[in-house]
C-alpha atoms as a PDB file:
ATOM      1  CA  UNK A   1       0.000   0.000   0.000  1.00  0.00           C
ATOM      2  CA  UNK A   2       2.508   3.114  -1.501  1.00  0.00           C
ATOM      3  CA  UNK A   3       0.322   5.405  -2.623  1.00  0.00           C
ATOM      4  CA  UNK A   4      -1.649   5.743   1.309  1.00  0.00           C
ATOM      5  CA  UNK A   5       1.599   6.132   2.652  1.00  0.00           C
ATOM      6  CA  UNK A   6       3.077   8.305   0.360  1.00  0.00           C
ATOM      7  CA  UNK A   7      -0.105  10.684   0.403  1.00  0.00           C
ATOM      8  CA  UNK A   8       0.070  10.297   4.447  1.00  0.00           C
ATOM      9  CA  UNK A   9       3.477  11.675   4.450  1.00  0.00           C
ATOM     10  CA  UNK A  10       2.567  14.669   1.982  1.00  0.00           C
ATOM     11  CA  UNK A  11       0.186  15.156   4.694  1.00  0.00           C
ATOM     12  CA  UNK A  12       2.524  15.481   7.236  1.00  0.00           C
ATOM     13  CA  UNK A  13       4.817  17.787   5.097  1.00  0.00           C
ATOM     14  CA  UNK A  14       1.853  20.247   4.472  1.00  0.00           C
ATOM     15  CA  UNK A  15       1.278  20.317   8.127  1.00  0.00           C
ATOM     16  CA  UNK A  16       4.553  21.330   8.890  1.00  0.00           C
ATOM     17  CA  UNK A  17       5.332  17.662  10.696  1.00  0.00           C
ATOM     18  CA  UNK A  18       8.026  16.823   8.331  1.00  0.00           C
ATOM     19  CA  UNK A  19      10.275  18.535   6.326  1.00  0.00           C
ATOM     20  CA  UNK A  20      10.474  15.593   3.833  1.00  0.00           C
ATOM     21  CA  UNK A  21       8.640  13.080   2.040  1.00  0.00           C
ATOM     22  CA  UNK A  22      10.629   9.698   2.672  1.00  0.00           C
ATOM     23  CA  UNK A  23       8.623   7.284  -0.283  1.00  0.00           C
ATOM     24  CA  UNK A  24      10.506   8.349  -3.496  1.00  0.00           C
ATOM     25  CA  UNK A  25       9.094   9.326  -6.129  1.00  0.00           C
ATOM     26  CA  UNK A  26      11.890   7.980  -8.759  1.00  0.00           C
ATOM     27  CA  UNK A  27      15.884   8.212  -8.817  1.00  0.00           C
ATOM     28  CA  UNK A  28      18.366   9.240 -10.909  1.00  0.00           C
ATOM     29  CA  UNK A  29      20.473   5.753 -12.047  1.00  0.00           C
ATOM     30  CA  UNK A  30      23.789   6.999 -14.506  1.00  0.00           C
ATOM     31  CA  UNK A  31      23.632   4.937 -17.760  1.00  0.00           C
ATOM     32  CA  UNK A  32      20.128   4.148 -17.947  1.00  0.00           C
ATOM     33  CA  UNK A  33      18.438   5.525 -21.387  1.00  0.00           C
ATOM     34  CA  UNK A  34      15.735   8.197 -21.143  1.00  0.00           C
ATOM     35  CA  UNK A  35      18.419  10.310 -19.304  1.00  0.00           C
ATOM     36  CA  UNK A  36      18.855   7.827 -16.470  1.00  0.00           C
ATOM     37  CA  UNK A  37      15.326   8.400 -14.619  1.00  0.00           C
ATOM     38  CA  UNK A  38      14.075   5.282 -13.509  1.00  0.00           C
ATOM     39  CA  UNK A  39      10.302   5.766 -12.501  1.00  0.00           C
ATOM     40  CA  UNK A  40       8.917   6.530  -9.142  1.00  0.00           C
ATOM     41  CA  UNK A  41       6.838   4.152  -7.631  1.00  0.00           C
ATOM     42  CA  UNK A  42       4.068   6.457  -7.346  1.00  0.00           C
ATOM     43  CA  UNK A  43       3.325   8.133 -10.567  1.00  0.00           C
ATOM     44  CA  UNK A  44       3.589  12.143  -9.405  1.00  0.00           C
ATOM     45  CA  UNK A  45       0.460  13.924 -10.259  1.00  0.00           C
ATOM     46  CA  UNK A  46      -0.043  17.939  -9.185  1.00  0.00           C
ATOM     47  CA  UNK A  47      -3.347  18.679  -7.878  1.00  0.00           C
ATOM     48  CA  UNK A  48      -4.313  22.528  -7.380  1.00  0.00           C
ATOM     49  CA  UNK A  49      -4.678  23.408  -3.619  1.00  0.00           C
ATOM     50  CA  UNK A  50      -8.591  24.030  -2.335  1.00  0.00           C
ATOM     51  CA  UNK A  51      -9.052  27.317  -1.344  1.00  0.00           C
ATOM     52  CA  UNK A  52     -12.848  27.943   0.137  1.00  0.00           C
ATOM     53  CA  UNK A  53     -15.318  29.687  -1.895  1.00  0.00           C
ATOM     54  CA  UNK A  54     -16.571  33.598  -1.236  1.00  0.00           C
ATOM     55  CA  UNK A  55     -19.618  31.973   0.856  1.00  0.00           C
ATOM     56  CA  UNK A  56     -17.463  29.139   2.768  1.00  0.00           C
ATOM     57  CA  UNK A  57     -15.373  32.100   3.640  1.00  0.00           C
ATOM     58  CA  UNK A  58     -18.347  33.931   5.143  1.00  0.00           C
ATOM     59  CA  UNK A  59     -19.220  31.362   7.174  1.00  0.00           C
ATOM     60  CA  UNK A  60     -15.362  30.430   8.624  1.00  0.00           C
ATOM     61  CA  UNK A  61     -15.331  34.332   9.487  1.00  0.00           C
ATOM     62  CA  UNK A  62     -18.784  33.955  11.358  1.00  0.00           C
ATOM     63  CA  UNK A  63     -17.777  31.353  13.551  1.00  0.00           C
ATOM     64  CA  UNK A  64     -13.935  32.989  14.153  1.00  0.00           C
ATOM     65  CA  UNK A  65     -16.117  35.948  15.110  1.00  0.00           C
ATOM     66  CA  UNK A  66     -17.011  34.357  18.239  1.00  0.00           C
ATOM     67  CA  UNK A  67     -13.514  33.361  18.692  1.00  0.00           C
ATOM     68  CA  UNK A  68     -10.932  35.353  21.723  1.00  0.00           C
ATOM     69  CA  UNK A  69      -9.296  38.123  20.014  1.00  0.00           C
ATOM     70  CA  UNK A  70      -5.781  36.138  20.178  1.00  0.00           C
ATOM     71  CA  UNK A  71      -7.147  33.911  17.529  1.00  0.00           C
ATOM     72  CA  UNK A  72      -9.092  36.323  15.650  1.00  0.00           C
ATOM     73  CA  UNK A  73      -5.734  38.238  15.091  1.00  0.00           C
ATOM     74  CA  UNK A  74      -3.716  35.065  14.215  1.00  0.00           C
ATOM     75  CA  UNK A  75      -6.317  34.231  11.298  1.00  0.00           C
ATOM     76  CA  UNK A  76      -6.086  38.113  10.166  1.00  0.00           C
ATOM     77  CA  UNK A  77      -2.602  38.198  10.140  1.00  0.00           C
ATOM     78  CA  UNK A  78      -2.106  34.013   8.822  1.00  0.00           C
ATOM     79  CA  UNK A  79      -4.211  35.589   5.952  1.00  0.00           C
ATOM     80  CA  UNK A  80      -3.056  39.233   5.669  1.00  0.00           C
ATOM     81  CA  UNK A  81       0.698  37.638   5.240  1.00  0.00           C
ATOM     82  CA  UNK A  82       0.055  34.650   3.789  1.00  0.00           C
ATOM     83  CA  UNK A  83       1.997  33.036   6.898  1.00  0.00           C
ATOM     84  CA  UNK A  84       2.538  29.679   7.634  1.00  0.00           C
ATOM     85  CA  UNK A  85       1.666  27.866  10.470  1.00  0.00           C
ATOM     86  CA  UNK A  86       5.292  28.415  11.933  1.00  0.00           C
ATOM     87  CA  UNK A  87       6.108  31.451  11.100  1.00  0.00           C
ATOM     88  CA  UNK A  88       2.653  32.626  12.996  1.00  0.00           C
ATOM     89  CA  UNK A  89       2.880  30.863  15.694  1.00  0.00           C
ATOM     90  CA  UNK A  90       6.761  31.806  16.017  1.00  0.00           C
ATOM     91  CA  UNK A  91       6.056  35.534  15.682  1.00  0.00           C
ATOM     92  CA  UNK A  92       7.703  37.621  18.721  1.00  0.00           C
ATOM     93  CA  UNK A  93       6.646  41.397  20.107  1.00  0.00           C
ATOM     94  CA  UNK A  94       9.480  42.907  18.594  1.00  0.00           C
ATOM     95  CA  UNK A  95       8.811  41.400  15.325  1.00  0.00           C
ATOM     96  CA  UNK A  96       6.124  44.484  15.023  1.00  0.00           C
ATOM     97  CA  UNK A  97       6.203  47.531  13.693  1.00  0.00           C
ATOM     98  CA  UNK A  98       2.925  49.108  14.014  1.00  0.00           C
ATOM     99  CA  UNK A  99       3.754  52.281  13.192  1.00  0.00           C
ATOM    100  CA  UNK A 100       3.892  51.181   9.358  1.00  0.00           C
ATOM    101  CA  UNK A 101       2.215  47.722   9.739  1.00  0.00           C
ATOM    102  CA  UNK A 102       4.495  45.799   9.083  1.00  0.00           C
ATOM    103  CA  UNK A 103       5.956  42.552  10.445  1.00  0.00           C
ATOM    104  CA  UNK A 104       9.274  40.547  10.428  1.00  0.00           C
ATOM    105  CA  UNK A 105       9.074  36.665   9.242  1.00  0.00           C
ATOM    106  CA  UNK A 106      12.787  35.653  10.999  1.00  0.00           C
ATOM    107  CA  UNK A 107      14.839  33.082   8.561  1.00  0.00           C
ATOM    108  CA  UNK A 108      14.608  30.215  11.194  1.00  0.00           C
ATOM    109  CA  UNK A 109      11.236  30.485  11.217  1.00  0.00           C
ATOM    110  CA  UNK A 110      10.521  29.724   7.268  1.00  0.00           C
ATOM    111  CA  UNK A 111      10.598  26.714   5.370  1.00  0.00           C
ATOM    112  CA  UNK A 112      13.407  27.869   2.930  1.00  0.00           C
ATOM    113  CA  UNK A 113      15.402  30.184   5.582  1.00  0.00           C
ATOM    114  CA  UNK A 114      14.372  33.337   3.721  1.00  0.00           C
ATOM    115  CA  UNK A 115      13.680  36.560   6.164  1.00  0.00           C
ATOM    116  CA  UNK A 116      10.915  38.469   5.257  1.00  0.00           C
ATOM    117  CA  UNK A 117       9.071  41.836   6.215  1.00  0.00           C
ATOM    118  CA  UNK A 118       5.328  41.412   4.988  1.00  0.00           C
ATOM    119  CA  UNK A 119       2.584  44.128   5.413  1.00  0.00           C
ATOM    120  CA  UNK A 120      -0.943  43.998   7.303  1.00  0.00           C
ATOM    121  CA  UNK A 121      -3.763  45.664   6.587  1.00  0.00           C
ATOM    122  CA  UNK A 122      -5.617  48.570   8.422  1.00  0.00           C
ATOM    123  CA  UNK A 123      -8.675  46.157   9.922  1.00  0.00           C
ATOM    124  CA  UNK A 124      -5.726  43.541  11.338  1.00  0.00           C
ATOM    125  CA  UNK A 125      -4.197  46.827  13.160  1.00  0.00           C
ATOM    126  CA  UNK A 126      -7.027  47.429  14.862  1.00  0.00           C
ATOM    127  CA  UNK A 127      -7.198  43.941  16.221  1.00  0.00           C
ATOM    128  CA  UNK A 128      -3.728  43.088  16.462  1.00  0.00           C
ATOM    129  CA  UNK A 129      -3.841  46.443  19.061  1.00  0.00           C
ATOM    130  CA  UNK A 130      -6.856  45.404  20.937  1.00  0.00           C
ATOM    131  CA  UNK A 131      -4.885  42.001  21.402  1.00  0.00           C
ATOM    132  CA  UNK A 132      -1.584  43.872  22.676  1.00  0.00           C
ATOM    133  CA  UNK A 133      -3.871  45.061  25.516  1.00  0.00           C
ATOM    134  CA  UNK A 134      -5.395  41.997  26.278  1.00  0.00           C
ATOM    135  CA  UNK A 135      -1.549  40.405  26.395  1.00  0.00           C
ATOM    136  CA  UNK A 136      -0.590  42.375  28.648  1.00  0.00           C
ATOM    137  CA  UNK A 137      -3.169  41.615  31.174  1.00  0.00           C
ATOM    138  CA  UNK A 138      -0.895  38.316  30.802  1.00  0.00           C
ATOM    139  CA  UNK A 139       2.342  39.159  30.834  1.00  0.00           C
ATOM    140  CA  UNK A 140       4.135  41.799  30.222  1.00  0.00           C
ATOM    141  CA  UNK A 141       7.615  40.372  29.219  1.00  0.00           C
ATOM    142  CA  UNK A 142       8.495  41.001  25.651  1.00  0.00           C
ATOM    143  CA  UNK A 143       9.174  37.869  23.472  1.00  0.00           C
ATOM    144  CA  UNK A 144       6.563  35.392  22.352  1.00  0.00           C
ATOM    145  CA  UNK A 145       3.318  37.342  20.932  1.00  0.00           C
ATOM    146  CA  UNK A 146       0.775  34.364  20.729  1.00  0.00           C
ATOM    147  CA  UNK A 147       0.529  33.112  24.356  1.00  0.00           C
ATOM    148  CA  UNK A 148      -1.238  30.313  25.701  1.00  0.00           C
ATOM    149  CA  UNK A 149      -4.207  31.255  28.386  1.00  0.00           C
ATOM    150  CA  UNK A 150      -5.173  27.684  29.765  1.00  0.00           C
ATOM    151  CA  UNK A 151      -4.343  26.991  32.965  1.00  0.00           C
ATOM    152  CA  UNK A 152      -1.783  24.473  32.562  1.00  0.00           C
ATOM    153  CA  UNK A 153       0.365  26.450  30.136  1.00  0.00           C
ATOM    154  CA  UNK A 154      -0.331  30.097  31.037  1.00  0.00           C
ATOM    155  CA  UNK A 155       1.663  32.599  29.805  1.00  0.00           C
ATOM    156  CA  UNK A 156       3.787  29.805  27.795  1.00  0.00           C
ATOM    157  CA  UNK A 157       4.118  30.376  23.871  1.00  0.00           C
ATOM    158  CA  UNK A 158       1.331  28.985  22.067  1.00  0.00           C
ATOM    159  CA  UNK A 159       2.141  25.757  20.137  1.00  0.00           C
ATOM    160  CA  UNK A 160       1.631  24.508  17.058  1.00  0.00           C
ATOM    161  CA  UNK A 161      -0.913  21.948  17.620  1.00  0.00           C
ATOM    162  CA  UNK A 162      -2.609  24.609  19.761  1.00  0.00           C
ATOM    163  CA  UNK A 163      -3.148  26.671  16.493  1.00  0.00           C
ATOM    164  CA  UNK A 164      -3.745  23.656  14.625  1.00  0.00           C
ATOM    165  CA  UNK A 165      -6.801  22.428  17.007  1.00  0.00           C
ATOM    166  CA  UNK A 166      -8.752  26.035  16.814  1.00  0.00           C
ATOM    167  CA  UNK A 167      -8.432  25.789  13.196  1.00  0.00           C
ATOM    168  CA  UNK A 168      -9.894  22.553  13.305  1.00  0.00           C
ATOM    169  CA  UNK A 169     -12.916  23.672  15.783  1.00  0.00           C
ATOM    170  CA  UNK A 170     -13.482  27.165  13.724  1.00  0.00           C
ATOM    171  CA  UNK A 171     -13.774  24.575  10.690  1.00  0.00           C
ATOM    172  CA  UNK A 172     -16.290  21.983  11.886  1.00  0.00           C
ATOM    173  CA  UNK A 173     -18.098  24.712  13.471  1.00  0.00           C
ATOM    174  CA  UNK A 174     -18.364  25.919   9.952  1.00  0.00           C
ATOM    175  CA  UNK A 175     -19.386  23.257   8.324  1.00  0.00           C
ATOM    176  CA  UNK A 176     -16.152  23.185   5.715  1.00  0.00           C
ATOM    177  CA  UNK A 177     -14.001  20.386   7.486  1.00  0.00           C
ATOM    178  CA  UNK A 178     -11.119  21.049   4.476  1.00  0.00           C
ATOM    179  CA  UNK A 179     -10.414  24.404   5.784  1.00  0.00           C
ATOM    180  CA  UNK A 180      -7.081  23.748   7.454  1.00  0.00           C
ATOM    181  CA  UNK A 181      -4.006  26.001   8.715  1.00  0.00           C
ATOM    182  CA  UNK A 182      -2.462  25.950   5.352  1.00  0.00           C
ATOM    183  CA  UNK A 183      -5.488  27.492   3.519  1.00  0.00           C
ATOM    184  CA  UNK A 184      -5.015  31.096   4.217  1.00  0.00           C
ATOM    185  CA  UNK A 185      -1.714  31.274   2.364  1.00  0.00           C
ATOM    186  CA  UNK A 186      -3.070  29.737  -0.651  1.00  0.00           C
ATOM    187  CA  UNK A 187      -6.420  32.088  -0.460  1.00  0.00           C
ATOM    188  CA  UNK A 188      -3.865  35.345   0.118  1.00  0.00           C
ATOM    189  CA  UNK A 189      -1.875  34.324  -2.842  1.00  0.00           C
ATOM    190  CA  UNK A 190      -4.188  34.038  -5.107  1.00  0.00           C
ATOM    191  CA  UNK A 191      -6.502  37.018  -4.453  1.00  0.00           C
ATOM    192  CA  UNK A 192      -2.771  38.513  -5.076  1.00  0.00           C
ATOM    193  CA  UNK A 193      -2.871  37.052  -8.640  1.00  0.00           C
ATOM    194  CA  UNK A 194      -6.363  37.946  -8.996  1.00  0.00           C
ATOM    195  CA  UNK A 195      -5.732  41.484  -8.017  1.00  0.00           C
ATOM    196  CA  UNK A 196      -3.195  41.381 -11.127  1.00  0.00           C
ATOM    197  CA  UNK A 197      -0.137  41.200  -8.712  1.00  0.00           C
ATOM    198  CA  UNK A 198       3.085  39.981 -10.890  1.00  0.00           C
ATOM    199  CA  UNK A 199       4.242  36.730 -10.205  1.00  0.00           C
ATOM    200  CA  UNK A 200       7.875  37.689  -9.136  1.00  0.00           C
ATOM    201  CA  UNK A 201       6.058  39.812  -6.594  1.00  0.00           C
ATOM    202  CA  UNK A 202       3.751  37.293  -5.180  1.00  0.00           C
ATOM    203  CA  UNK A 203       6.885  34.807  -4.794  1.00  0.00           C
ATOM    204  CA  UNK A 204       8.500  37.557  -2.216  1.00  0.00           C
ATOM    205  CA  UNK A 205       5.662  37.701  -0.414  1.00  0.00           C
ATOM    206  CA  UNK A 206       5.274  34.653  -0.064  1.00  0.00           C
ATOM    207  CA  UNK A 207       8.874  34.029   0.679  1.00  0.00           C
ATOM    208  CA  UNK A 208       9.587  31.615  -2.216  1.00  0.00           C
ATOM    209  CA  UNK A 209      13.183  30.812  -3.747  1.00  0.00           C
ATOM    210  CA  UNK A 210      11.458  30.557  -7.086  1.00  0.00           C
ATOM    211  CA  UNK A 211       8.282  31.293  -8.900  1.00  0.00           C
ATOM    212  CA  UNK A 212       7.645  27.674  -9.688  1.00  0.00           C
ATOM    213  CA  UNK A 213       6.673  26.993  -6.131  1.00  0.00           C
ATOM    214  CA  UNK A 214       4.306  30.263  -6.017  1.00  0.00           C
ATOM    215  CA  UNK A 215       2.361  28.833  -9.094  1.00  0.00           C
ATOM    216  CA  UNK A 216       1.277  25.591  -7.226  1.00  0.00           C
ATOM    217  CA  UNK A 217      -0.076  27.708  -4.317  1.00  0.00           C
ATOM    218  CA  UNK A 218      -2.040  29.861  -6.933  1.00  0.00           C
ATOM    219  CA  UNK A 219      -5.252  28.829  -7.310  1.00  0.00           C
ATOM    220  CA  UNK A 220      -7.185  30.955 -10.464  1.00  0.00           C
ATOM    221  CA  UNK A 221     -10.371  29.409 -11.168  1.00  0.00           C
ATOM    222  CA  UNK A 222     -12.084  29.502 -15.365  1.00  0.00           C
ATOM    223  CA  UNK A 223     -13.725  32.447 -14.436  1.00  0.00           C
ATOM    224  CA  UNK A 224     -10.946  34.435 -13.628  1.00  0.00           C
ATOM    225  CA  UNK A 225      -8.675  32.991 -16.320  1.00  0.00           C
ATOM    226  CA  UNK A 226     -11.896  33.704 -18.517  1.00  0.00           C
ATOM    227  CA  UNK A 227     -11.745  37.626 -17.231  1.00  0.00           C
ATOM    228  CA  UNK A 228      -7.973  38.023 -17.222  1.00  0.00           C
ATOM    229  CA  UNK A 229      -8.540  36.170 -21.270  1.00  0.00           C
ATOM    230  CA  UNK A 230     -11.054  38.987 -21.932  1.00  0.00           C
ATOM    231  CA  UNK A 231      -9.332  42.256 -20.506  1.00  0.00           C
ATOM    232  CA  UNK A 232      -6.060  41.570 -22.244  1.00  0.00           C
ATOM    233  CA  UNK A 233      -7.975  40.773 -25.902  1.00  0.00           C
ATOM    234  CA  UNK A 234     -10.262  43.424 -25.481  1.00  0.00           C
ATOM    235  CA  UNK A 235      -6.197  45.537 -25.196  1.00  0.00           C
ATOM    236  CA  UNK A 236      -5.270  43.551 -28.267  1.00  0.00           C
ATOM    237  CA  UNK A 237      -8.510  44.497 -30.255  1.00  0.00           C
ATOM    238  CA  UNK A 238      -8.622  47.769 -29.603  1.00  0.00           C
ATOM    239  CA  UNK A 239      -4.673  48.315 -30.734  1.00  0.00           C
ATOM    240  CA  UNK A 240      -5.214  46.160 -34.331  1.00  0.00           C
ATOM    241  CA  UNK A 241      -8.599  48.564 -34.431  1.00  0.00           C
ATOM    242  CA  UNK A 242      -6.579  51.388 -33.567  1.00  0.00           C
ATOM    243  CA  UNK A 243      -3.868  50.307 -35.937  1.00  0.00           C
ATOM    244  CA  UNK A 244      -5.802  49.625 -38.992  1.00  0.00           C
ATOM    245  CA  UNK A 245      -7.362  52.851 -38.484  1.00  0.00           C
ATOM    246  CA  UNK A 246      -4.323  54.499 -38.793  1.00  0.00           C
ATOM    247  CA  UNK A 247      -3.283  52.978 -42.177  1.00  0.00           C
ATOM    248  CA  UNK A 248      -6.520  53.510 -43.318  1.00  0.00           C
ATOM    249  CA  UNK A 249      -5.674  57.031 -42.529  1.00  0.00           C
ATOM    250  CA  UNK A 250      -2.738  57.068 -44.478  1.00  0.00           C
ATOM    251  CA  UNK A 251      -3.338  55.236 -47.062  1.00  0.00           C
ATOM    252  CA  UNK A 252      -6.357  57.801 -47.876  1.00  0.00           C
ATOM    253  CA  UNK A 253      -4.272  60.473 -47.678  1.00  0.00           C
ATOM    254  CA  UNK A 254      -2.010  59.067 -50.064  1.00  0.00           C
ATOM    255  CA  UNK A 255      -4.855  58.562 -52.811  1.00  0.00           C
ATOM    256  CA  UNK A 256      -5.970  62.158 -52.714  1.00  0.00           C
ATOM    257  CA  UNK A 257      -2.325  63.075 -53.413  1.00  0.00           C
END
């Protein structure tokens, strides 16, 4: 049974339990033909990442609404900065800076060892403040910002599998049980593309090495492929219009000379 274990482990990877898949997917043998591939035992398909749909989202940010304002501000800001799990849960008090909303992803936080700075908007502000006043009332040390309020671990950094079990209740509360830690990066980067962000900038954002790993978190559906299709021929039409207009032009000036 490969394939179960294989997709298992991918699992794991996406959760941020492992770092690496250990089933192969194929090996590179010297003096084999076709290049000296020898096939994987699992045949390596690319599916496109679910991201939840405008009314799914309305109802995840109707149950978070109920939520403590720590967690309310860690789904703003895992969405606002397309962070992962980590790198939210990792995030320190002097890794702020309010005063232009802005916030510092440190390189042993990430996946590739890339530091970061990565905006938030105006809405997050206002919550991330209300949530620096409710900190305080917990401690008042600087380090950690995401601390845990239960009794056994008060005060103590919040963990990952904390993070990871509020994300689960927010999405069986919901009703959308595929809405996971992971899906507010893929949502942020692709209402990026939609919003006709290049891809070079998306990939620094996101804090990719290359573009080729920003493309599998993008997720643009037929309609806006359709829309982004129709905007640029509708550019295209209008120049050969314009174009032929011109000549048209000349050519009927040339005639009556």
């Amino acid at each position: 049974m490969v394939v179960p274990v294989r997709l298992f482990y991918d699992y794991l990877m996406e959760e941020g339990v492992r770092e690496s898949n250990p089933v192969g997917r194929g090996r590179y043998t010297p003096g084999r033909r076709r290049g000296g591939h020898q096939r994987g035992l699992v045949p390596r398909m690319t599916k496109l990442p679910w991201i939840p749909t405008e009314q799914q989202w309305a109802e995840i940010l109707a149950v978070a609404a109920k939520e403590p304002v720590r967690n309310r501000v860690m789904l703003a800001l895992a969405y606002d900065a397309a962070l992962r799990r980590e790198e939210l849960c990792s995030l320190r008090t002097d890794d702020l800076d309010p005063a232009h909303r802005t916030l510092r992803v440190r390189a042993e936080t990430t996946k590739n060892r890339l530091e970061r700075v990565v905006p938030y908007s105006a809405p997050t502000g206002v919550l991330l403040s209300g949530y620096l006043a409710h900190r305080a009332t917990i401690s008042r040390a600087r380090g950690p910002l995401f601390l845990s309020e239960s009794r056994r671990n008060h005060a103590q950094p919040l963990s990952l599998w904390t993070w990871s079990k509020v994300i689960r209740r927010i999405a069986l509360a919901a009703g959308i049980p595929r809405f996971a830690t992971h899906t507010t990066r893929h949502l942020c980067l692709t209402d990026l593309a939609r919003m006709g962000w290049e891809l070079h900038a998306i990939a620094t954002f996101a804090g990719h090495r290359s573009t080729e790993s920003t493309l599998a978190y993008i997720h643009l559906s037929g309609r806006d492929l359709a829309d982004k299709l129709a905007k640029g021929m509708e550019q295209i039409h209008s120049w050969r219009i314009d174009m032929l207009a011109r000549l048209g032009g000349q050519e009927t000036g040339a005639a009556l000379r």
